[in-house]
N, C-alpha and C. Protein backbone atom coordinates (compact mmCIF):
# COMPACT_ATOMS: atom_id res chain seq x y z
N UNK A 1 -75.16 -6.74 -13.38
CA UNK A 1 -76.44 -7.40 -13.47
C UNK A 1 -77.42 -6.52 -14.24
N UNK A 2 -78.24 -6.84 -14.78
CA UNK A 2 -78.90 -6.32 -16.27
C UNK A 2 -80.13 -6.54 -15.59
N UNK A 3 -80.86 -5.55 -15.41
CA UNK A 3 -81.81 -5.44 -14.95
C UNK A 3 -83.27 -4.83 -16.32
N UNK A 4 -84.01 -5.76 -16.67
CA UNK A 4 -85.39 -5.23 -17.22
C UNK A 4 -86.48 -5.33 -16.93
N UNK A 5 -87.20 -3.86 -17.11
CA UNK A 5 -88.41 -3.43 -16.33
C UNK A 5 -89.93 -3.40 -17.34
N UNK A 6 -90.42 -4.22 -17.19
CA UNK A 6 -91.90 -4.26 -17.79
C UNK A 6 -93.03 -3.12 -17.55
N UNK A 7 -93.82 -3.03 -18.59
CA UNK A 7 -94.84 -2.13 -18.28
C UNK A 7 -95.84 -2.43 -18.98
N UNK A 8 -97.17 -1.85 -18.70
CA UNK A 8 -97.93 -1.65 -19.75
C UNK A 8 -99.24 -2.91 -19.74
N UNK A 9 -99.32 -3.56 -18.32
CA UNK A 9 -100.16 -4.83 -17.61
C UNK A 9 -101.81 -3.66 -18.29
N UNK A 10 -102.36 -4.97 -18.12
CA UNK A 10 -103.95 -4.18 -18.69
C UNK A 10 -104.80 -5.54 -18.50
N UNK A 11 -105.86 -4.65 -18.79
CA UNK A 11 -107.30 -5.65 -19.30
C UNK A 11 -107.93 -5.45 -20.27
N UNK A 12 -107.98 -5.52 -21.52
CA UNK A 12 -108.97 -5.55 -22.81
C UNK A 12 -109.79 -6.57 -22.91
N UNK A 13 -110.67 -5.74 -24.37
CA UNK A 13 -111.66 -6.54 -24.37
C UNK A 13 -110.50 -7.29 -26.28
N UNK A 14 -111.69 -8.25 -26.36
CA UNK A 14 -110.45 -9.10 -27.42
C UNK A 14 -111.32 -8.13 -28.19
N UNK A 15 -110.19 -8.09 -29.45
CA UNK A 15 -109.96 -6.79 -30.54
C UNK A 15 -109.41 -5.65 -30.19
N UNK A 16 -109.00 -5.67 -28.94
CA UNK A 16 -108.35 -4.39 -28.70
C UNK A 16 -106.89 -4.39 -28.73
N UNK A 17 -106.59 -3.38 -28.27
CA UNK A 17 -105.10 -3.19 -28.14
C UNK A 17 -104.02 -2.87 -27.10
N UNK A 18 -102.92 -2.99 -26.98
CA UNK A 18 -102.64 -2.87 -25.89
C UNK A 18 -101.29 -2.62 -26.26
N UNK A 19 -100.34 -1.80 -25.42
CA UNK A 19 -98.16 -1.88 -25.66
C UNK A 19 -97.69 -2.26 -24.72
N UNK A 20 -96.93 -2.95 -24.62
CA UNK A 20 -96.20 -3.18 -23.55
C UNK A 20 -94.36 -2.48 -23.73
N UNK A 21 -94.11 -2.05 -22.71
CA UNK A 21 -92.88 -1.73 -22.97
C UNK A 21 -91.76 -2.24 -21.94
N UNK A 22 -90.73 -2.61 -22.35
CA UNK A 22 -89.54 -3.37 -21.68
C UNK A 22 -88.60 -1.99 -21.59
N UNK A 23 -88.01 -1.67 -20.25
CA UNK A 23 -86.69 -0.73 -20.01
C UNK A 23 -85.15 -1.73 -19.91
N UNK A 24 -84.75 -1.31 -20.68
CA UNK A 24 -83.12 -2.19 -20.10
C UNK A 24 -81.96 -1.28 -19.11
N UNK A 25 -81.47 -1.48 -18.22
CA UNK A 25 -80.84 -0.95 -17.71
C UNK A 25 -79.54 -0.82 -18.14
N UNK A 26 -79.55 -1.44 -19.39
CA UNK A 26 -78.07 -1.19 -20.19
C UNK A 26 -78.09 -0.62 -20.98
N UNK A 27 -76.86 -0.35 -22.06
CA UNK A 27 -77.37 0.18 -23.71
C UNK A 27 -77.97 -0.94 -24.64
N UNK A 28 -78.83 -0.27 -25.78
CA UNK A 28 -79.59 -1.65 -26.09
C UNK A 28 -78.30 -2.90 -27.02
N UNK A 29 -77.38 -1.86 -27.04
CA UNK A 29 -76.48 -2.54 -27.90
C UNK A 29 -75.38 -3.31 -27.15
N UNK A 30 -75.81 -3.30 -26.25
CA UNK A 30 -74.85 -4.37 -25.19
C UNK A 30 -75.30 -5.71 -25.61
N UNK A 31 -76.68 -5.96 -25.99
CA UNK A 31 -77.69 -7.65 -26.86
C UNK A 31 -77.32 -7.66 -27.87
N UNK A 32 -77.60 -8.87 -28.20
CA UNK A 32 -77.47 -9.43 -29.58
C UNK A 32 -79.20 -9.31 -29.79
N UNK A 33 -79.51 -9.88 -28.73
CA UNK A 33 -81.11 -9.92 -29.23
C UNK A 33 -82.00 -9.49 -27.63
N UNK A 34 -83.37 -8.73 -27.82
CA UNK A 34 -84.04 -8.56 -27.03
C UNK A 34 -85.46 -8.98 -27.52
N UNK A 35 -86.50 -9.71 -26.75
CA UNK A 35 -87.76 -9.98 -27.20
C UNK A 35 -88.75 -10.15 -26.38
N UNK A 36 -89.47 -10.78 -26.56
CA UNK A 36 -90.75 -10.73 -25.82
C UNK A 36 -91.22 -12.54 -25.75
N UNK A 37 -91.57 -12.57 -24.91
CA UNK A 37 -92.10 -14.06 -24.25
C UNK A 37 -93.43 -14.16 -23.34
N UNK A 38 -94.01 -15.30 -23.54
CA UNK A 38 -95.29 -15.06 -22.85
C UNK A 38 -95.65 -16.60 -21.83
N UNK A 39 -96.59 -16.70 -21.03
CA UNK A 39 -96.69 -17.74 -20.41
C UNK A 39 -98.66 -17.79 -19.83
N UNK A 40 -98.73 -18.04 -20.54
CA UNK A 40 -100.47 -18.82 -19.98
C UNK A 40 -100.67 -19.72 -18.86
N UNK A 41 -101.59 -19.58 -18.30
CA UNK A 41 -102.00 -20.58 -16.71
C UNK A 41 -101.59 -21.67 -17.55
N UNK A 42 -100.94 -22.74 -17.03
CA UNK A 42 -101.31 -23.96 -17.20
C UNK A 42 -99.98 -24.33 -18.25
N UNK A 43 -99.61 -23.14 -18.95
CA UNK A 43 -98.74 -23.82 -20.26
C UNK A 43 -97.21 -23.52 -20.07
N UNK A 44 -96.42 -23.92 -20.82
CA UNK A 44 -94.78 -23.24 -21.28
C UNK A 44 -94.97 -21.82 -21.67
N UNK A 45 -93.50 -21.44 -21.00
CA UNK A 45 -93.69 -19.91 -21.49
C UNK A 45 -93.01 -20.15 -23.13
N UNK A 46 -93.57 -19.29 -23.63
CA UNK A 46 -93.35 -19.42 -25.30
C UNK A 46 -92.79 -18.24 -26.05
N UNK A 47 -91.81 -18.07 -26.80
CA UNK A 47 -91.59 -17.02 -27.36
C UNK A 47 -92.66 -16.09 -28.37
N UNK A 48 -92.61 -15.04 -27.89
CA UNK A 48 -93.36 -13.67 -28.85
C UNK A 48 -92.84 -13.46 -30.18
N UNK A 49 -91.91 -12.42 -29.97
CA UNK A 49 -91.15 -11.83 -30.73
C UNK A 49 -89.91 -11.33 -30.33
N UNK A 50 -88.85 -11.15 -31.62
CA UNK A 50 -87.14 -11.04 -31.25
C UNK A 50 -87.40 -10.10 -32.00
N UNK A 51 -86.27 -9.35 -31.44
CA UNK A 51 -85.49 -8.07 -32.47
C UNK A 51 -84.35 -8.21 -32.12
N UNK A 52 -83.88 -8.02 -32.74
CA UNK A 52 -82.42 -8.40 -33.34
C UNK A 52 -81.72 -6.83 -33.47
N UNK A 53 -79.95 -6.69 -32.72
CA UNK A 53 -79.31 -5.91 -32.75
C UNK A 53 -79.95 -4.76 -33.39
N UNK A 54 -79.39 -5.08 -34.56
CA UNK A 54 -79.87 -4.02 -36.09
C UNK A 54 -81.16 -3.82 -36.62
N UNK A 55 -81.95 -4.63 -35.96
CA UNK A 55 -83.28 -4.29 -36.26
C UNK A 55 -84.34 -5.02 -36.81
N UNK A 56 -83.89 -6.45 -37.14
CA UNK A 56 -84.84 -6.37 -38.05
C UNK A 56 -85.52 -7.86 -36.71
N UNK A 57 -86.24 -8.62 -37.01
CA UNK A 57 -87.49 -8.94 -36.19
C UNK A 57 -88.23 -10.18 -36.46
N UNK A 58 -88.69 -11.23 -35.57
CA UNK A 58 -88.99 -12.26 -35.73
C UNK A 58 -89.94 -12.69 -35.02
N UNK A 59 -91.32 -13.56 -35.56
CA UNK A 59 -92.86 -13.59 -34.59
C UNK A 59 -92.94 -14.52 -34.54
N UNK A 60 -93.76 -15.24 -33.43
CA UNK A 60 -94.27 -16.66 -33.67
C UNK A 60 -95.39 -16.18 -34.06
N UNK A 61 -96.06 -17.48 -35.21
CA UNK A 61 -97.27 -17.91 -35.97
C UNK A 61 -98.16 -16.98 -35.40
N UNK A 62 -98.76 -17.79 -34.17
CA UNK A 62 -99.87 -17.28 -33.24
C UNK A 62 -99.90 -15.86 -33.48
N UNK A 63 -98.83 -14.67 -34.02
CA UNK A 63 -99.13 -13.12 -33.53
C UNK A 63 -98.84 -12.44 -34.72
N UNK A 64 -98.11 -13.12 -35.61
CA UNK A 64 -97.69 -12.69 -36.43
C UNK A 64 -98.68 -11.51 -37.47
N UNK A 65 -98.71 -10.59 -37.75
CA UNK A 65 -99.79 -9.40 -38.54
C UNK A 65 -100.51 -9.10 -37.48
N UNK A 66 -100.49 -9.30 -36.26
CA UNK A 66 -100.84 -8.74 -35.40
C UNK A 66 -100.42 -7.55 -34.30
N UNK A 67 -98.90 -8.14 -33.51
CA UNK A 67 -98.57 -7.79 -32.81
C UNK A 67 -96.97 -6.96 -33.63
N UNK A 68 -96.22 -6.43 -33.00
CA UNK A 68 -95.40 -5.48 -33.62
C UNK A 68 -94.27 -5.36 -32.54
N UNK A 69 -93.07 -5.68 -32.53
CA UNK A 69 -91.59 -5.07 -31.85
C UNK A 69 -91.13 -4.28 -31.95
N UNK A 70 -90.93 -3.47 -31.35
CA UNK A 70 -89.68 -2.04 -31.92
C UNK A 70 -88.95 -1.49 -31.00
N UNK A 71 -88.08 -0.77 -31.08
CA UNK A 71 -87.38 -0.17 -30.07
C UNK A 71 -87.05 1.54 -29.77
N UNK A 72 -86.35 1.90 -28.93
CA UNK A 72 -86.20 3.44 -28.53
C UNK A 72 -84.67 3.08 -28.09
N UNK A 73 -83.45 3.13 -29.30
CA UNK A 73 -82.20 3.30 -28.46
C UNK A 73 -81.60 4.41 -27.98
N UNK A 74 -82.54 5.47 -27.93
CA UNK A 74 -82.04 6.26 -27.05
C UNK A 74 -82.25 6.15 -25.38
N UNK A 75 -84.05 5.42 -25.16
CA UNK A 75 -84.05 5.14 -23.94
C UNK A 75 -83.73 3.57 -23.19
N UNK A 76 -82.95 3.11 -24.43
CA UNK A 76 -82.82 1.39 -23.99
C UNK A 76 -83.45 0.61 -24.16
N UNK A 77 -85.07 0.89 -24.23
CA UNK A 77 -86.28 0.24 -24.63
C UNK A 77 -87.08 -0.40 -25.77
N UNK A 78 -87.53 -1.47 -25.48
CA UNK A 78 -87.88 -2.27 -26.48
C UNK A 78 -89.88 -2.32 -26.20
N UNK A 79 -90.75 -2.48 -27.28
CA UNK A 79 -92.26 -2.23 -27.14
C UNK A 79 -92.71 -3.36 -28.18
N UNK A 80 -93.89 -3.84 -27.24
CA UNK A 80 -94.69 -4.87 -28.31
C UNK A 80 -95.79 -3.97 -28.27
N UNK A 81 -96.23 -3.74 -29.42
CA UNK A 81 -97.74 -3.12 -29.96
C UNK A 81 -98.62 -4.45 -30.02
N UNK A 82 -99.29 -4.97 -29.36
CA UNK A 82 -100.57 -5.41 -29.41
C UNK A 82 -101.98 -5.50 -30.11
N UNK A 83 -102.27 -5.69 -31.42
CA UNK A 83 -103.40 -5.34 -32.24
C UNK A 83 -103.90 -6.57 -31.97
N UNK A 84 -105.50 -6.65 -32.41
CA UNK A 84 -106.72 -7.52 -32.51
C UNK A 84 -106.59 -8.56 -31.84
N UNK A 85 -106.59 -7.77 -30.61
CA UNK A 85 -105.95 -9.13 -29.43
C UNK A 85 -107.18 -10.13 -29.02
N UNK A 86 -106.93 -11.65 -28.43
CA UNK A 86 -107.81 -12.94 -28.72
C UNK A 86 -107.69 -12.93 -27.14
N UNK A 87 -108.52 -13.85 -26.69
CA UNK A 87 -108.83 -14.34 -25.31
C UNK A 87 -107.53 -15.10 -25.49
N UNK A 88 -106.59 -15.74 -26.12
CA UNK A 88 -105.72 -16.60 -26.26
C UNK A 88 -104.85 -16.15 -26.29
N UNK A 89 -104.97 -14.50 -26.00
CA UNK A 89 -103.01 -14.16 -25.68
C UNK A 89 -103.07 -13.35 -24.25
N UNK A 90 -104.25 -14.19 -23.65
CA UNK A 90 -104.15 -13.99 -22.19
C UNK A 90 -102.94 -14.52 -21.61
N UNK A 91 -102.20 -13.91 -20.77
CA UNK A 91 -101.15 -14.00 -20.60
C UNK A 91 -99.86 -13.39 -19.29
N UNK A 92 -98.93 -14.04 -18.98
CA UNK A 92 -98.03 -13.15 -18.25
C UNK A 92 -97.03 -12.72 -19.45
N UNK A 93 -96.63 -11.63 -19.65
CA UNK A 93 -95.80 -11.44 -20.64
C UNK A 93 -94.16 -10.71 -20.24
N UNK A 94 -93.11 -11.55 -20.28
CA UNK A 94 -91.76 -11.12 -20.10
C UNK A 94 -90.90 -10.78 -21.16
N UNK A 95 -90.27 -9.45 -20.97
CA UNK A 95 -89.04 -9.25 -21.58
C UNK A 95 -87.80 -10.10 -21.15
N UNK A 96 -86.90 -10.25 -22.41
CA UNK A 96 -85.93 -10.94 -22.68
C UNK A 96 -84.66 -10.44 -23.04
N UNK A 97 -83.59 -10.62 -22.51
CA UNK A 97 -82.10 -9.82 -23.61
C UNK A 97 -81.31 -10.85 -23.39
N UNK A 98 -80.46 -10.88 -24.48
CA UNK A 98 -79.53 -11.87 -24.54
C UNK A 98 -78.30 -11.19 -24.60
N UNK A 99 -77.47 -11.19 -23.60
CA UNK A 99 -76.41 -10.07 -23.56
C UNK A 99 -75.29 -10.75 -24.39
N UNK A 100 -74.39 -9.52 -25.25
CA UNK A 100 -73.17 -10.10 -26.05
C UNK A 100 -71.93 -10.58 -25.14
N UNK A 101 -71.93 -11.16 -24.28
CA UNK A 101 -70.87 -12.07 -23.14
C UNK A 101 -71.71 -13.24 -22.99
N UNK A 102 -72.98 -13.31 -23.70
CA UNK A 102 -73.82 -14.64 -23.35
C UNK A 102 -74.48 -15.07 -22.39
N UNK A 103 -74.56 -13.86 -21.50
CA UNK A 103 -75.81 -14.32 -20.23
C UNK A 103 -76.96 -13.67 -21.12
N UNK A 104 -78.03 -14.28 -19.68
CA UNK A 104 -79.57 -13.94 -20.50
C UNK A 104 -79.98 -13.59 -19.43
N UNK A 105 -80.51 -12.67 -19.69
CA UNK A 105 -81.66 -11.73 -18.68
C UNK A 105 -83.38 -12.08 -18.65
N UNK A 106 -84.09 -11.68 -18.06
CA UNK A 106 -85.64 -12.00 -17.77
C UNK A 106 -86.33 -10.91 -16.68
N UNK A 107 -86.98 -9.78 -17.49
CA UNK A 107 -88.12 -9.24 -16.70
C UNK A 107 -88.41 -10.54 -15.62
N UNK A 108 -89.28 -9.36 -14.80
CA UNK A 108 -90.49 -9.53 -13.66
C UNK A 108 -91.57 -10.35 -14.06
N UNK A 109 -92.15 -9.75 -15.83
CA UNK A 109 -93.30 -10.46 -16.14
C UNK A 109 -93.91 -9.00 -15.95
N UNK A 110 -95.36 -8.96 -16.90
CA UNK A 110 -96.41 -8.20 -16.96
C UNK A 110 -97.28 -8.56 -17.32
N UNK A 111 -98.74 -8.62 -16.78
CA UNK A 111 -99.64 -9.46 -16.92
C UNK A 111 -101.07 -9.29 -17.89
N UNK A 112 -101.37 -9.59 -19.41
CA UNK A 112 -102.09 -9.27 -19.97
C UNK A 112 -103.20 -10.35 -20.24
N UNK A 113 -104.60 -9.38 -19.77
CA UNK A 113 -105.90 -10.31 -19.77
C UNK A 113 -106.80 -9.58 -20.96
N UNK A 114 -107.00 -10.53 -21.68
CA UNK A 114 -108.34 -10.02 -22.70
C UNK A 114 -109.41 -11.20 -22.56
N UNK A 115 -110.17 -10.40 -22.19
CA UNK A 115 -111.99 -10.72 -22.31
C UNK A 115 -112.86 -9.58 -22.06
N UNK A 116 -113.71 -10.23 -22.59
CA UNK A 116 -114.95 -8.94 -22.62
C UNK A 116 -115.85 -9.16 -20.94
């Protein structure tokens, strides 16, 4: 069982910034893909951003030149960088892995509020 650990919950003011970081309890190369997902009061949780095995990376609209994916395969970990953040990416925010046997994993959730 594949266990991932969120971090990095806050409160900003909008324009600020914020990281969140995902731990995997596996190697990162056990996924095909690991990313980031988010869920607002009231709405569907919606995809963030993917990174992909080898690296390279995929945003929805809403974040795109904003927000940033990357990883640490030495510690398993995957990080969203957060720039010129909106009252509108108030949010619970979960890590994601899609393991290469085809199960899917899901953080706890970490909870990001921007307002002034």
């Amino acid at each position: 069982q594949v266990q991932l650990v969120e971090s990095g919950e806050g409160l900003v003011q909008p324009g600020g910034s914020l990281r969140l970081s995902c731990v995997a309890s596996e190697s990162y190369f056990s996924f095909n893909t690991m990313g980031w997902y988010r869920q607002a009061p009231g709405k569907e949780r919606e995809l963030v951003a993917t990174i992909f095995r080898y690296g390279s990376s995929r945003y929805a609209d809403p974040v795109k030149d904003r927000f940033t994916v990357s990883k640490d395969i030495a510690t398993n970990t995957i990080y969203l960088q957060m720039n010129s953040l909106k009252p509108e990416d108030t949010a619970v925010y979960y890590c994601n892995a899609d393991r290469v046997d085809g199960t899917n994993y899901w953080g706890r959730g970490t909870l990001v509020t921007v307002s002034s």
